[in-house]
Protein backbone atom coordinates (compact mmCIF):
# COMPACT_ATOMS: atom_id res chain seq x y z
CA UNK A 1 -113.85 -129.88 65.70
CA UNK A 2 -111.73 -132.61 67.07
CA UNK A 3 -109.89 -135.59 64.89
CA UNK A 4 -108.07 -138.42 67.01
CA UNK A 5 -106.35 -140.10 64.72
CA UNK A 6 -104.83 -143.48 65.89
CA UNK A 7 -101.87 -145.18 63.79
CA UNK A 8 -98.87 -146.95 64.48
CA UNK A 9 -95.65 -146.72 61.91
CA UNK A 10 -96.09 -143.57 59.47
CA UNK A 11 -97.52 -144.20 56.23
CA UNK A 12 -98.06 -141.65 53.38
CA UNK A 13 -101.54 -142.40 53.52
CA UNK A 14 -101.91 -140.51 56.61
CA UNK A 15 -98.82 -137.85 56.13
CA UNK A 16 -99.68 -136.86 52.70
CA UNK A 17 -103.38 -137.80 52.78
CA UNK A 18 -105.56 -137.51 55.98
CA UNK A 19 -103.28 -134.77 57.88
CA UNK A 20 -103.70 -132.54 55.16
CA UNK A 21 -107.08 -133.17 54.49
CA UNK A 22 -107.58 -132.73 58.41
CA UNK A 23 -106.06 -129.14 58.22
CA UNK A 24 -108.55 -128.45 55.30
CA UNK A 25 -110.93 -128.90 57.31
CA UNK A 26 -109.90 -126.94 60.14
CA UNK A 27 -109.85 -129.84 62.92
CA UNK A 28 -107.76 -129.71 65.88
CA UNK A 29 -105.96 -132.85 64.99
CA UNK A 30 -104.56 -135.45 67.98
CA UNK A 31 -102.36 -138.37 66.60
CA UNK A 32 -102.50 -141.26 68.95
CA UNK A 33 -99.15 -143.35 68.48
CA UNK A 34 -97.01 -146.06 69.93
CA UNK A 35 -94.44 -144.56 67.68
CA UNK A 36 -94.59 -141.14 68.17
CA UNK A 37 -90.33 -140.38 67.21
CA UNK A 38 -91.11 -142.09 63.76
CA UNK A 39 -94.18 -139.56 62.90
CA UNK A 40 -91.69 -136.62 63.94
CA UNK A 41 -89.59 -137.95 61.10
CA UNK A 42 -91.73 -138.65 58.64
CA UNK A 43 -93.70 -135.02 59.07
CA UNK A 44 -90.28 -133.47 58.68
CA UNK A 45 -88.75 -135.87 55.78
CA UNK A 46 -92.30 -134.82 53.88
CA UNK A 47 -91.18 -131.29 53.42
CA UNK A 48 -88.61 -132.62 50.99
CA UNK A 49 -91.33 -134.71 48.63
CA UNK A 50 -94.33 -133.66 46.89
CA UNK A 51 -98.06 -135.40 47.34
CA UNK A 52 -98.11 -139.16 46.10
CA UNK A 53 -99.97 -140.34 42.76
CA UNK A 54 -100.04 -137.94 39.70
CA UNK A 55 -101.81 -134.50 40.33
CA UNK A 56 -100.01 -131.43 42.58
CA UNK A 57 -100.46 -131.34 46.15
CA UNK A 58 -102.49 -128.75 47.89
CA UNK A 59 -99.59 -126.23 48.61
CA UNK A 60 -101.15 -124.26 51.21
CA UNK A 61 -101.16 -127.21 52.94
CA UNK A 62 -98.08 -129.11 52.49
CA UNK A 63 -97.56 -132.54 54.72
CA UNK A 64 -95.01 -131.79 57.01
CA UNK A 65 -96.67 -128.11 58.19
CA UNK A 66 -99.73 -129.76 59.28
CA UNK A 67 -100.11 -128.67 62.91
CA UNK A 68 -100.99 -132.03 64.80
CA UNK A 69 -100.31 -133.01 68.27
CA UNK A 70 -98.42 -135.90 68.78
CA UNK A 71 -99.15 -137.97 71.77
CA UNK A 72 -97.76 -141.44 72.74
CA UNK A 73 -100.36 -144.48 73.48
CA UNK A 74 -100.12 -148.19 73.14
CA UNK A 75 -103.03 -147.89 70.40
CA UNK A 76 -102.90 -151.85 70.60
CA UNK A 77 -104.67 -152.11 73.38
CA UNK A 78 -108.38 -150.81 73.32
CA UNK A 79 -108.47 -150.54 76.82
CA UNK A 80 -105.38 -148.09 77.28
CA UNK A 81 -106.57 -146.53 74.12
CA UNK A 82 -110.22 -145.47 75.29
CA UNK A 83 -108.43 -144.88 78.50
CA UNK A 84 -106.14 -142.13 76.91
CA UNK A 85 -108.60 -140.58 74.66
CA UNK A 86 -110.83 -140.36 78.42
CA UNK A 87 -107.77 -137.79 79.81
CA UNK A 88 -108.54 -135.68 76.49
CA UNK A 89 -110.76 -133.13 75.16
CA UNK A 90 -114.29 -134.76 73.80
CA UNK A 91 -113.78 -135.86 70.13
CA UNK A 92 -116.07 -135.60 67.62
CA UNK A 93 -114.15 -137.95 65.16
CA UNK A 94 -112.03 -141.24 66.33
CA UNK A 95 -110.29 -142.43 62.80
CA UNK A 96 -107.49 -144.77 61.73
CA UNK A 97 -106.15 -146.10 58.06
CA UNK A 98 -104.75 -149.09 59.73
CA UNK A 99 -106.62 -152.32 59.20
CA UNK A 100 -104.70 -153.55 62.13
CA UNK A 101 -106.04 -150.82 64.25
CA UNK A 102 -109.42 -151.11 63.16
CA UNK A 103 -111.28 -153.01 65.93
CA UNK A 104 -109.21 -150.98 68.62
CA UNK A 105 -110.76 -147.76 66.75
CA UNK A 106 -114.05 -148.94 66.64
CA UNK A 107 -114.13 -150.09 69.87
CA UNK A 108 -112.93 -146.15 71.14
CA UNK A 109 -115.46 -144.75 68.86
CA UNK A 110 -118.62 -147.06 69.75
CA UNK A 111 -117.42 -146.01 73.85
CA UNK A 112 -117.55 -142.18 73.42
CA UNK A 113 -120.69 -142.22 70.63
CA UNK A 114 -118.97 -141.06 67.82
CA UNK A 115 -119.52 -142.69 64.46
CA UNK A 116 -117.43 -145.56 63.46
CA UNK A 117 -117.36 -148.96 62.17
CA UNK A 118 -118.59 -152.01 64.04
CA UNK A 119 -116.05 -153.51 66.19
CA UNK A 120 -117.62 -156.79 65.00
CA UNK A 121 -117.37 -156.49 61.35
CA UNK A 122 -113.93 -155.53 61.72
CA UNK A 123 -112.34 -158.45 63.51
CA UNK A 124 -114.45 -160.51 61.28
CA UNK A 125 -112.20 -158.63 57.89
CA UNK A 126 -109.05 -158.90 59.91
CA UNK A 127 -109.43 -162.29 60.78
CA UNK A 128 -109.68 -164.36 57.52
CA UNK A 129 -110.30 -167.58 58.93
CA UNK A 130 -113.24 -165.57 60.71
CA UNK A 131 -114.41 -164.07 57.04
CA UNK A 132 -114.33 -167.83 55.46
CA UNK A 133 -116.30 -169.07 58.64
CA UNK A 134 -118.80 -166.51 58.60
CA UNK A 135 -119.26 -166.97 54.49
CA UNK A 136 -119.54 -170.17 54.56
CA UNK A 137 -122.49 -170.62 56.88
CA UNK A 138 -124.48 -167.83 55.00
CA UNK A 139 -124.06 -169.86 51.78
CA UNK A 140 -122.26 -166.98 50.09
CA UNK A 141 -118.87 -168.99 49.18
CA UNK A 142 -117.24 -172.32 50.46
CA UNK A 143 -113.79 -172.01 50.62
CA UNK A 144 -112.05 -174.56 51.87
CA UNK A 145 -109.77 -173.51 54.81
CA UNK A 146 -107.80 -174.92 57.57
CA UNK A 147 -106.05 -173.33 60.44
CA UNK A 148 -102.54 -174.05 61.67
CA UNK A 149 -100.67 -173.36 64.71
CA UNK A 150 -97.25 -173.65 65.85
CA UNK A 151 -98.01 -177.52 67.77
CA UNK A 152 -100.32 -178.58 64.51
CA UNK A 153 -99.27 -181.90 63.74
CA UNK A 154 -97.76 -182.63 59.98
CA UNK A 155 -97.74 -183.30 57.58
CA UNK A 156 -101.25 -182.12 56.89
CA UNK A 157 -102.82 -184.60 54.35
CA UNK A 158 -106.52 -183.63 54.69
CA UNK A 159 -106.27 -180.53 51.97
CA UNK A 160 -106.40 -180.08 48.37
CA UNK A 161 -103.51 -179.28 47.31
CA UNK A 162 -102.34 -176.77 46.07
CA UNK A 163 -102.98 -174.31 48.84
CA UNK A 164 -102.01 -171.07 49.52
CA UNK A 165 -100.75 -170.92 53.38
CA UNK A 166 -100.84 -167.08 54.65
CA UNK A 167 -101.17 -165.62 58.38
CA UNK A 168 -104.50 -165.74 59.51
CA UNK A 169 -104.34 -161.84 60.11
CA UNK A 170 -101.64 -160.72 57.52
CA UNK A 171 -101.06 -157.80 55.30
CA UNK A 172 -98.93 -156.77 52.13
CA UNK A 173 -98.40 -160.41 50.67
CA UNK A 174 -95.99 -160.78 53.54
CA UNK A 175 -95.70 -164.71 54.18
CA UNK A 176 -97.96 -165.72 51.87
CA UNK A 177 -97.01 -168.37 49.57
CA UNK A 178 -98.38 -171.28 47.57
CA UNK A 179 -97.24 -175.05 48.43
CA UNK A 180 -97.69 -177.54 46.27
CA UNK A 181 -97.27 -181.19 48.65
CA UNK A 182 -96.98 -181.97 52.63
CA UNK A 183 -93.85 -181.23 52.79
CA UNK A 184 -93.65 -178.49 51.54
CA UNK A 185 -96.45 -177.07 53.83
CA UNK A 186 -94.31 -178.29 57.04
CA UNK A 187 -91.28 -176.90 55.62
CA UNK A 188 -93.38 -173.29 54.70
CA UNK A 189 -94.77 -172.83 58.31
CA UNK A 190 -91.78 -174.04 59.71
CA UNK A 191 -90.10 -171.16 57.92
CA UNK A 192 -93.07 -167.96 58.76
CA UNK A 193 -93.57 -169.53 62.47
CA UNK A 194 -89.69 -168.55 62.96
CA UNK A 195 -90.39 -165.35 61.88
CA UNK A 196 -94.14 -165.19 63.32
CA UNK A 197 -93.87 -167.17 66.78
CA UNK A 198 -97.42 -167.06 68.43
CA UNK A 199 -99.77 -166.46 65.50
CA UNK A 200 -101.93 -168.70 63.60
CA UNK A 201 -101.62 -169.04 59.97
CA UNK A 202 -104.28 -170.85 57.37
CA UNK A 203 -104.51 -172.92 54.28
CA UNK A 204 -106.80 -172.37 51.84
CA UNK A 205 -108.12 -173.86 48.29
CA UNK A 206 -105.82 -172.41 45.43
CA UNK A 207 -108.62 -170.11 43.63
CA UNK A 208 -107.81 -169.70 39.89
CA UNK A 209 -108.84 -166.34 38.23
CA UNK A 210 -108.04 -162.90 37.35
CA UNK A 211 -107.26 -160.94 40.80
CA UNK A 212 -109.86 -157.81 41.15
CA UNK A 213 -110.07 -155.09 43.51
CA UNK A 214 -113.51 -153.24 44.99
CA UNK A 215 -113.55 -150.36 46.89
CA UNK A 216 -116.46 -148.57 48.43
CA UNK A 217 -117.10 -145.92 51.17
CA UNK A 218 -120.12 -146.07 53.18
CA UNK A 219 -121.28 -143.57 55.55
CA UNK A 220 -123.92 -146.02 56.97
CA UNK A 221 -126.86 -145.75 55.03
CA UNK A 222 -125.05 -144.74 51.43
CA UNK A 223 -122.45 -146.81 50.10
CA UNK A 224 -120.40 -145.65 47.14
CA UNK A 225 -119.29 -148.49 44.73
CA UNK A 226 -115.89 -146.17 43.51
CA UNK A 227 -114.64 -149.06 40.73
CA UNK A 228 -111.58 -151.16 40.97
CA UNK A 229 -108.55 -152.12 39.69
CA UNK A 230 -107.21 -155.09 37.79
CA UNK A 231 -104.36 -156.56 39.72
CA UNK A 232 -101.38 -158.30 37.82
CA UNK A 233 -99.21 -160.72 40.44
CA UNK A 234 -96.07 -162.10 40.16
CA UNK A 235 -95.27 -165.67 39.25
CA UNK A 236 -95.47 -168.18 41.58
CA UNK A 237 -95.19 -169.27 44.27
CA UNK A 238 -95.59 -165.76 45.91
CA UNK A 239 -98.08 -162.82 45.55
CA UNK A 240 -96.66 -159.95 45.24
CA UNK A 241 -99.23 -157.18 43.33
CA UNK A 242 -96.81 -155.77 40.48
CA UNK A 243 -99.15 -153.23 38.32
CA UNK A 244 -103.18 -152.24 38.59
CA UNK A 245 -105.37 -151.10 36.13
CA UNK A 246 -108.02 -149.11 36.50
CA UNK A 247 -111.19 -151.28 35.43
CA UNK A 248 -114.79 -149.45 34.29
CA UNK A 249 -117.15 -150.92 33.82
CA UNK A 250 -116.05 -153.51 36.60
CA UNK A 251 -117.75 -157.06 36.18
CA UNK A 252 -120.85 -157.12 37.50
CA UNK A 253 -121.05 -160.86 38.66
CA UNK A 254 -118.67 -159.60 40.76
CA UNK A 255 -120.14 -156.20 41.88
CA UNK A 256 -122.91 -158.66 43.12
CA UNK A 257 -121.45 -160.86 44.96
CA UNK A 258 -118.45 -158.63 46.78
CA UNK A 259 -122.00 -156.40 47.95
CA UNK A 260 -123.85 -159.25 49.56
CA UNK A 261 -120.28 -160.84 50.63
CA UNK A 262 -119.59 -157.38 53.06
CA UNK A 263 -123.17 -156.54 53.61
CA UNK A 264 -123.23 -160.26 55.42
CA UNK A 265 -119.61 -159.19 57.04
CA UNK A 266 -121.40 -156.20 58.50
CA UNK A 267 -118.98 -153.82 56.89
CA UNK A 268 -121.12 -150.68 55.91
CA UNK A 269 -119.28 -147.33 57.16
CA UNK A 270 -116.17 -145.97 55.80
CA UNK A 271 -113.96 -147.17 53.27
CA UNK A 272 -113.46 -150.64 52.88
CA UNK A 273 -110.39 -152.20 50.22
CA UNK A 274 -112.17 -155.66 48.68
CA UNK A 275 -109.80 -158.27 46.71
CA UNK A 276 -111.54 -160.70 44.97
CA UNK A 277 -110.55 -163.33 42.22
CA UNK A 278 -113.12 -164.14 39.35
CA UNK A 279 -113.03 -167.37 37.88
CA UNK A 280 -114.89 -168.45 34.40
CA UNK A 281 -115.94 -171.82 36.09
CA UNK A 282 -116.27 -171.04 39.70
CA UNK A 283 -117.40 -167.43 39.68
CA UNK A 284 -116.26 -164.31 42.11
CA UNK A 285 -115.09 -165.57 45.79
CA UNK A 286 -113.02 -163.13 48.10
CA UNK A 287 -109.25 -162.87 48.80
CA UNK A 288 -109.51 -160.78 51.49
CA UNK A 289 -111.40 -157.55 52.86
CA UNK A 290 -109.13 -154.50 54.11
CA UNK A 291 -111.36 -152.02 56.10
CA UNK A 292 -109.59 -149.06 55.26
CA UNK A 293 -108.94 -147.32 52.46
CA UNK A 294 -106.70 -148.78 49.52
CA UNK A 295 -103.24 -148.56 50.03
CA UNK A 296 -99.57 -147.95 48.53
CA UNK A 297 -100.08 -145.11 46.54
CA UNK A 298 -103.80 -146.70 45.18
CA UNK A 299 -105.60 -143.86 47.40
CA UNK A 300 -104.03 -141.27 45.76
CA UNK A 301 -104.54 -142.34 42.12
CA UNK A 302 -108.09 -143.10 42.84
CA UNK A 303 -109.00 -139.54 44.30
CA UNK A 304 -106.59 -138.24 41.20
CA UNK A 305 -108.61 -140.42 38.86
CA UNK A 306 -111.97 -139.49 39.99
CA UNK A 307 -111.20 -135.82 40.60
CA UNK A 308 -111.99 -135.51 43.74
CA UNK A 309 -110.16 -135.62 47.57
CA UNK A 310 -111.54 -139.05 48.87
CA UNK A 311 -109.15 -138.76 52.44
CA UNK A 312 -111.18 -135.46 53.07
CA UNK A 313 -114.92 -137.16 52.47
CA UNK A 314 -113.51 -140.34 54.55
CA UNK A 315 -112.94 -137.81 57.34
CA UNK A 316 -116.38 -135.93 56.89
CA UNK A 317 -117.88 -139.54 56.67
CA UNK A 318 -116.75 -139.70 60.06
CA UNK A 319 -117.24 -136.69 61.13
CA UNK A 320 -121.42 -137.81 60.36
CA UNK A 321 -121.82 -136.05 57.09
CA UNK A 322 -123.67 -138.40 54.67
CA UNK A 323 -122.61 -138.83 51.21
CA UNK A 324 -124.12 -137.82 48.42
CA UNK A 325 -126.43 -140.69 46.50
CA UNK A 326 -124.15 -140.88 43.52
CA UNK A 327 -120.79 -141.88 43.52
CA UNK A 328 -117.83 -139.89 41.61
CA UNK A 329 -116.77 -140.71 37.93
CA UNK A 330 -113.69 -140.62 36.23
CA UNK A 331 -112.69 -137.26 35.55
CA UNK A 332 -112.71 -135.38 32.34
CA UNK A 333 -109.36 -136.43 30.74
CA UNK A 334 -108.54 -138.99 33.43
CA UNK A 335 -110.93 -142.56 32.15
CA UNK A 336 -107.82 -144.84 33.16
CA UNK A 337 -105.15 -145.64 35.52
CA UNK A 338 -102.11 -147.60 36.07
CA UNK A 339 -99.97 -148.03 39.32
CA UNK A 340 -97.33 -149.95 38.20
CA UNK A 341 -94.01 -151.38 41.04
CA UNK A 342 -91.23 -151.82 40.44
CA UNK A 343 -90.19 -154.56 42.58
CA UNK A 344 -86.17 -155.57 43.63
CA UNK A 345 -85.36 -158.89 41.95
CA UNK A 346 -82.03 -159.43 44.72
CA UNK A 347 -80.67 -158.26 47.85
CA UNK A 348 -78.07 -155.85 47.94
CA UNK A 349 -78.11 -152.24 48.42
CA UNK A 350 -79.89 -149.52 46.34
CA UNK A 351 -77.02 -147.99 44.00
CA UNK A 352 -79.03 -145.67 41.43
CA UNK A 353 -82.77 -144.54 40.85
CA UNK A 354 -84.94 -142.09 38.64
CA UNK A 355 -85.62 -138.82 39.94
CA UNK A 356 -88.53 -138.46 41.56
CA UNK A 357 -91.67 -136.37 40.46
CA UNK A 358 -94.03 -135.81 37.86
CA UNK A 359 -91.87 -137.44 34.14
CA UNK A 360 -92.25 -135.23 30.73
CA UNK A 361 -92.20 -136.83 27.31
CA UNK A 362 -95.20 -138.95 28.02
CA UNK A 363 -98.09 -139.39 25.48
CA UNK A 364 -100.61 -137.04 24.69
CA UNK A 365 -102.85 -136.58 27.64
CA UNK A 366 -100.93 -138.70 30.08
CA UNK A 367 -99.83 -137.39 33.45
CA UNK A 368 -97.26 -139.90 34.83
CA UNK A 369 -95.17 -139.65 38.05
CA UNK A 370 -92.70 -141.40 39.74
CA UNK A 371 -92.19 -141.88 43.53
CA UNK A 372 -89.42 -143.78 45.50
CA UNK A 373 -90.41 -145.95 47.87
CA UNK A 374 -86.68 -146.80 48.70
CA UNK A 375 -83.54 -144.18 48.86
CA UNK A 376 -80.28 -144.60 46.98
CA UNK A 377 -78.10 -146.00 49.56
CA UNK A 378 -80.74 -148.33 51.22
CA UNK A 379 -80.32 -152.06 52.31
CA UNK A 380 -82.28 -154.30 50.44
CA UNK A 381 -83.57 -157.89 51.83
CA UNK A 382 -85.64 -159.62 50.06
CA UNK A 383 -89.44 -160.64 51.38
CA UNK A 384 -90.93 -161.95 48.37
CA UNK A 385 -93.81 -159.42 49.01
CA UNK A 386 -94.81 -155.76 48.90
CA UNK A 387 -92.28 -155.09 51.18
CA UNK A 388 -89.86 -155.29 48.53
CA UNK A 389 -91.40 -152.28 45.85
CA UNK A 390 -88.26 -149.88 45.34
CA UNK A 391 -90.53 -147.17 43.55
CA UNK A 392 -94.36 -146.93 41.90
CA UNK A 393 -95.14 -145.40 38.83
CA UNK A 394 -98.21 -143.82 38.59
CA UNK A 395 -100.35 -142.50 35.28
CA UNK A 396 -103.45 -141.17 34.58
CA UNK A 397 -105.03 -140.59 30.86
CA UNK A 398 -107.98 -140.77 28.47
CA UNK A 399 -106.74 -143.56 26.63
CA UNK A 400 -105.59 -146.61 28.10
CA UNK A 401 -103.52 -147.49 25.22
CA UNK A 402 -101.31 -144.31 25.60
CA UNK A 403 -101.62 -144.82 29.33
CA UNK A 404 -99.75 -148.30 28.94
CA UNK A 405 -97.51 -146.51 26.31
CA UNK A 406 -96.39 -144.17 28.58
CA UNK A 407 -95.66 -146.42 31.61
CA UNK A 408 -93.37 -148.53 29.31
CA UNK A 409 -91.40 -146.08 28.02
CA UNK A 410 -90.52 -145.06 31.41
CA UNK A 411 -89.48 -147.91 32.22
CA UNK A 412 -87.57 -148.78 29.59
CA UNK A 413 -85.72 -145.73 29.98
CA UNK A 414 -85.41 -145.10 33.44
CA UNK A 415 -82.52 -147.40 36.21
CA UNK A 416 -82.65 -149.15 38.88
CA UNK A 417 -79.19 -150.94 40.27
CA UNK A 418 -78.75 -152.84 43.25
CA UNK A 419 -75.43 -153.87 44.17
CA UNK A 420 -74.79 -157.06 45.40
CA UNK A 421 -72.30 -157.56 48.59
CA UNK A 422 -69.38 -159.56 47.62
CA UNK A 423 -69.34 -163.60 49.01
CA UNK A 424 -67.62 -163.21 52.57
């Protein structure tokens, strides 16, 4: 069987996840790319580095000796991508991780009848001024939201402030920030439309609450309900995600309302990434829905935590298997999870770092591991979002306590330097 697989930078996601999962499953795998050089590096860097998260990687199937073909397309456009996929071999599985590649993907897969998401559903997750709109008028949340371009007059007087301003289609925290006055609004997208010319950015209510994560996979008809994660942030006035916990039982007032929230988004086929915020007073309301699978290193603790390989049933999913009826528990041994980042507090460049790999001297029953997500000898500028995570820590154990214990310790123990450049 045939896999297109349509991406644009590498991620581990796809290197260490869905490639290998792909040559599990014995499909002829096509990689659709506008940068096909980068891939070639990444696939041969991965020989040097082990499987993200905390269990061993499938040796017989390591990352970079996937066979895949690599094949250059400008997977932006759906036209040129439907177009390429046209001079191919028939697939029977169109697929991408990227929630910027989404629509494009769903678009290919709707033209040659293979199963895939609905082109709709995805601009309206990728587009959150779309999501609030679409919300709104089903009575499901109000969330006040206004949109602002480059010629938007200001100061902007006609919101509640605070508000958190953020691009209308952004991902990792990047540019997202909360302002406190007019001012500082105009100054803020002053600032992100230098860096952003062209797009639109919004700003929306400031929603108090503890920051939640909900991740499903649907193949349709089924939808699994996996759990979440607990999401600590760092102070304001940005949002960068600095540790998740694994949370079971999740709260159900919020189970509820993140179901009828993507069921009314017309997301309902493969995974789909769900932050939410839960507030005593207000109750649940969305952050944002990511439809893809959970990201930086998440994906891998999950399927670690639940004991199972979620990047190969994503790819059967779309391959038109159905899912079983009952989601996957926890694993025997494994009932929580932390991903905790450590995050560069200056600019400068990366001097020393732990080793990377699976730690010893943990608790009882703790597996912890440590993976760079920056080499010794890198550049660091600061972006005040995820952009800036040097390294993740990930652990898996019975006991949360000894979990928490565990991740601490190394910590505490382990180094990371950055040298500052001297004042020219």
């Amino acid at each position: 069987m045939r896999l297109y697989l349509i991406a644009s930078k590498p991620t581990d996601s796809v290197i260490f996840g869905f490639l290998p999962a792909a040559a599990r499953l014995d499909l002829d795998v096509v990689l659709l790319t506008d940068q096909p050089e980068a891939h070639r590096r990444a696939l041969a860097d991965s020989r040097r580095l082990t499987r993200p998260g905390c269990m061993p990687g499938d040796a017989g199937h390591p990352a970079g000796a996937v066979p895949v073909s690599i094949l250059t397309c400008d997977v932006w456009d759906s036209s040129e991508l439907i177009a390429t996929i046209g001079t191919l071999p028939t697939p029977d599985a169109i697929f991408s991780n990227s929630d910027r590649l989404q629509t494009q993907t769903a678009l290919a897969a709707a033209y040659f009848g293979v199963p895939g998401k609905d082109w709709r559903a995805a601009v309206r997750a990728k587009n959150k001024s779309l999501m609030r709109r679409r919300l709104a008028e089903a009575g499901i949340e109000q969330v006040a939201t206004t949109e602002i371009r480059a010629d938007t007059e200001h100061p902007i007087r006609d919101v509640a402030y605070p508000v958190v301003l953020k691009p209308a289609e952004g991902v990792a925290s990047e540019d997202v920030v909360l302002v406190s006055d007019p001012d500082d609004l105009q100054k803020r997208c002053a600032e992100i439309f230098a860096r952003r010319p062209g797009e639109t950015l919004i700003a929306e209510e400031f929603l108090p609450g503890q920051l939640h994560t909900f991740e499903t996979l649907s193949d349709g008809v089924t939808t699994w309900v996996l759990g979440g994660f607990q999401t600590r942030l760092s102070p304001p006035p940005f949002f960068i995600e600095e540790r998740l916990s694994w949370e079971a039982p999740m709260p159900g007032e919020g189970e509820d309302h993140v179901l009828r929230a993507l069921a009314e988004l017309g997301i309902a086929f493969g995974p789909c990434h769900t932050e939410y915020v839960l507030d005593t007073a207000r109750g649940p309301a969305l952050i944002e829905v990511n439809d893809r699978m959970i990201g930086d290193h998440c994906d891998f603790v999950l399927s670690d935590l639940l004991g199972i390989d979620l990047f190969e049933l994503v790819l059967r999913v779309y391959l038109g298997e159905s899912l079983p009826p009952r989601p996957p528990r926890p694993r025997d041994g494994g009932a929580h999870a932390v991903i905790d980042y450590v995050v560069a507090d200056l600019a400068g460049t990366l001097a020393t770092a732990p080793s990377p790999g699976p730690q010893m001297g943990m608790e009882p029953g703790v597996v912890l591991s440590y993976r760079p997500l920056r080499d010794i000898g890198d550049r660091i500028d600061l972006t005040h979002a995820n952009r800036d995570y040097l390294g993740v820590i990930s652990a898996i154990g019975a006991d949360p306590a000894a979990v928490d214990l565990s991740v601490a310790v190394f910590r505490a123990s382990a180094c990371w330097q950055i040298a500052e450049e001297p004042d020219s």
